[in-house]
Protein backbone atom coordinates (compact mmCIF):
# COMPACT_ATOMS: atom_id res chain seq x y z
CA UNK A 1 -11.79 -232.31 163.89
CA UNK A 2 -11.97 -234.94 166.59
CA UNK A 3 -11.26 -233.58 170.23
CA UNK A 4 -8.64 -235.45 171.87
CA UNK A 5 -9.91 -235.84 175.75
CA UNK A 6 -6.81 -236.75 177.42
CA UNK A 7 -6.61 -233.98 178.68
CA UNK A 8 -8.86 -232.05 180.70
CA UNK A 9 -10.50 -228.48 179.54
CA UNK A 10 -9.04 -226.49 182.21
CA UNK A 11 -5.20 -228.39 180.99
CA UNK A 12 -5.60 -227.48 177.44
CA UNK A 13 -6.65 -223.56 178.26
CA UNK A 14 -3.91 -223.09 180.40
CA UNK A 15 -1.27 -225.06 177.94
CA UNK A 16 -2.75 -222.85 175.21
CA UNK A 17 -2.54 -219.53 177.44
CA UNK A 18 1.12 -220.52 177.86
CA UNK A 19 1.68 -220.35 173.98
CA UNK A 20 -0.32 -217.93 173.16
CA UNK A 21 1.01 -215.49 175.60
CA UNK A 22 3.56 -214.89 172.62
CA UNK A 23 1.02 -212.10 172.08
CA UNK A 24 1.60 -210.18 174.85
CA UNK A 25 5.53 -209.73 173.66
CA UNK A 26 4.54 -207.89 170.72
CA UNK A 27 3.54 -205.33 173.25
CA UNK A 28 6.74 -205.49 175.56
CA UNK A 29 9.41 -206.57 173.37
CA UNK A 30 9.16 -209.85 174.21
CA UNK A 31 9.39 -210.03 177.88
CA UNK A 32 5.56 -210.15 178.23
CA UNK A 33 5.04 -213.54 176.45
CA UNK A 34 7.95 -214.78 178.81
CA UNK A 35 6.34 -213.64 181.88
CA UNK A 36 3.67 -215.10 180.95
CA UNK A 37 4.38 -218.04 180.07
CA UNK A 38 6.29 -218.69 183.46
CA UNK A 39 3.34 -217.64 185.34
CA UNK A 40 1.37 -220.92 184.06
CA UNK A 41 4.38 -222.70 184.42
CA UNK A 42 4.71 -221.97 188.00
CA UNK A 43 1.05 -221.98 189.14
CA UNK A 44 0.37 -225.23 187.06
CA UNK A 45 3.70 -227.27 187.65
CA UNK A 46 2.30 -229.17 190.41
CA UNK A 47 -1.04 -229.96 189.31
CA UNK A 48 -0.51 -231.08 185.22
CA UNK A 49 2.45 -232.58 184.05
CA UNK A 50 0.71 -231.63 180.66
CA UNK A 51 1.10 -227.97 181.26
CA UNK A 52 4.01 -228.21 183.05
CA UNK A 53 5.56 -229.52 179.64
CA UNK A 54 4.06 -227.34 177.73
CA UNK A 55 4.65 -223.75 179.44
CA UNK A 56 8.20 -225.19 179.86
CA UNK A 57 8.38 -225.04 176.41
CA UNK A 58 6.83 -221.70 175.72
CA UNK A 59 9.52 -220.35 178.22
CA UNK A 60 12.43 -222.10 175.92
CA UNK A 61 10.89 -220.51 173.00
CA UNK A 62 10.38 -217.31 174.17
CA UNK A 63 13.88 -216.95 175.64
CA UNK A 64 14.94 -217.67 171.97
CA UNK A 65 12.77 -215.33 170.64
CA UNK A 66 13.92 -212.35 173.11
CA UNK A 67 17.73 -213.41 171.85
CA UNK A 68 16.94 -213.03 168.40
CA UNK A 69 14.86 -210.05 169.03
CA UNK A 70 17.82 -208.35 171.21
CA UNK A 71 20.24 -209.22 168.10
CA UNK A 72 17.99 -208.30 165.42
CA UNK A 73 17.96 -204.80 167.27
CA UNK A 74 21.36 -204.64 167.97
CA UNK A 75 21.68 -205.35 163.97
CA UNK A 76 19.13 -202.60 163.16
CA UNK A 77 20.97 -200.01 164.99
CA UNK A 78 24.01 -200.87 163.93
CA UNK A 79 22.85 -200.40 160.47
CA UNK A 80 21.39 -197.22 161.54
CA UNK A 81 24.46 -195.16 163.16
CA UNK A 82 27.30 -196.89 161.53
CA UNK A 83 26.99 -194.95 158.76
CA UNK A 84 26.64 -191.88 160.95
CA UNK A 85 29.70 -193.08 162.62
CA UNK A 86 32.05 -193.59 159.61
CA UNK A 87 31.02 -190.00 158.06
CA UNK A 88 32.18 -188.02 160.79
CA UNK A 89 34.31 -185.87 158.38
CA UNK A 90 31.94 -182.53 156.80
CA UNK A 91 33.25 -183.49 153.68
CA UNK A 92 32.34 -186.91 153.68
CA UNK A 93 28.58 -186.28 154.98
CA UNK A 94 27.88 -183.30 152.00
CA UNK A 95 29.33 -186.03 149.54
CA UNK A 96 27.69 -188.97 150.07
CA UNK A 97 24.59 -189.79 148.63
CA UNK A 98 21.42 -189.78 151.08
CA UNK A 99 20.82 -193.70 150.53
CA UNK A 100 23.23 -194.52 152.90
CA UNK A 101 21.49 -192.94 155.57
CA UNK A 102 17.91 -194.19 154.47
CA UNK A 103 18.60 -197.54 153.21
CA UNK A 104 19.85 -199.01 156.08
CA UNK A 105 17.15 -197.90 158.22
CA UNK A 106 14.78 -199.10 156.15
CA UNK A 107 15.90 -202.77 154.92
CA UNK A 108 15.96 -204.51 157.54
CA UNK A 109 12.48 -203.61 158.63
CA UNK A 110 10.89 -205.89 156.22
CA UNK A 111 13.42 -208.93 157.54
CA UNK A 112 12.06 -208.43 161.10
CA UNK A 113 8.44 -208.10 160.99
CA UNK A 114 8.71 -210.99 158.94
CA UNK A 115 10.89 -212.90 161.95
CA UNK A 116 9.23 -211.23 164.81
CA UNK A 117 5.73 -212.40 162.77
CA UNK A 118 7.07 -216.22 162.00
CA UNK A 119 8.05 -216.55 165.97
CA UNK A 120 4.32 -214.88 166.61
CA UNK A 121 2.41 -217.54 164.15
CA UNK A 122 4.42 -220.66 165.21
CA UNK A 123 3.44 -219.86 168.94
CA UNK A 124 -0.39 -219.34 168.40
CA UNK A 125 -0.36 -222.26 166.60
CA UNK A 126 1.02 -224.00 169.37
CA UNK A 127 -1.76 -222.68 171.34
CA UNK A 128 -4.21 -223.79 169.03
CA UNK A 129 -2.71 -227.38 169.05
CA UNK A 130 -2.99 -227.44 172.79
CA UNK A 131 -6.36 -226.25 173.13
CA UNK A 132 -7.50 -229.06 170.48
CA UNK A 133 -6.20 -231.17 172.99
CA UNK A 134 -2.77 -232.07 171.53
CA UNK A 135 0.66 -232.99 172.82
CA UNK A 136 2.51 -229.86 170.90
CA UNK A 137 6.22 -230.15 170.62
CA UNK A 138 8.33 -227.19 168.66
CA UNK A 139 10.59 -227.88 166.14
CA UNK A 140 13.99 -228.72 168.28
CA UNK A 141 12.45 -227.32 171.53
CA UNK A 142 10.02 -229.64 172.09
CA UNK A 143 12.75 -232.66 171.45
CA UNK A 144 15.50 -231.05 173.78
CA UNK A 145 13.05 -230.39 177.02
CA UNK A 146 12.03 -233.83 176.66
CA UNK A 147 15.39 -235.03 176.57
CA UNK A 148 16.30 -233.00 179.93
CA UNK A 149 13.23 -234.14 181.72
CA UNK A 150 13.80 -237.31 180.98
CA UNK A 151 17.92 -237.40 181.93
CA UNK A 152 16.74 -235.44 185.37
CA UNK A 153 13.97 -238.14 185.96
CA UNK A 154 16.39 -240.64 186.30
């Protein structure tokens, strides 16, 4: 793969450690890739408008990924204690079967590792991108930071 050299080695590592500090919120529930990502952003605003763009973006995406982590938990628990909730009656507990305590502790496991993972993958590959040298945009993300730069440079 060619090496694009618009940007400077030093640019690309610290674009890429903006992304790829997604990794580090697997470890603090997200907050970690957030951090951060805002720590490039603010020591490497000034210098790159390069990294500037790009740690701005890992910012935006990892605020949406600690929003849909926060709901997904708020989801799971739910799921855990509302059946504890609605069988407060003796009767009702000794009568119901024990699937309704297990299964919805267990089901939506599977949903978020697979979320949490997709958010994960899509970030280190926008680290990857960056380090080769490339102008990485996310999906809608990218597109909508643009947009505001833009609007505010005017």
């Amino acid at each position: 793969m060619s090496e694009n050299l618009q940007y400077t080695q030093d640019e690309r590592v610290a674009a890429a450690l903006a992304h790829g500090s997604v990794l580090l919120g697997l470890f603090t529930n997200g907050l970690g890739g957030f951090i951060g990502a805002a720590l490039v952003w603010l020591t490497q605003k000034e210098k790159s408008e390069y990294v500037a763009f790009q740690s701005l973006q890992a910012i935006v995406y990892q605020s949406v990924m600690l929003v849909v982590s926060g709901i997904g938990l708020a989801c799971y628990l739910c799921a855990v204690f509302a059946p504890m909730i609605l069988l407060v009656d003796e009767q009702l507990i000794e009568s119901a079967p024990p699937a309704i305590f297990i299964c919805p502790s267990i089901c939506p496991l599977p949903v978020m590792f697979l979320v949490s993972g997709a958010f994960v993958l899509y970030g280190l590959y926008g680290a990857w991108r960056t380090l080769e040298g490339d102008d990485f945009r996310y999906a809608v993300i990218g597109r909508m930071i643009e947009r505001k730069l833009k609007g505010s440079a005017e």
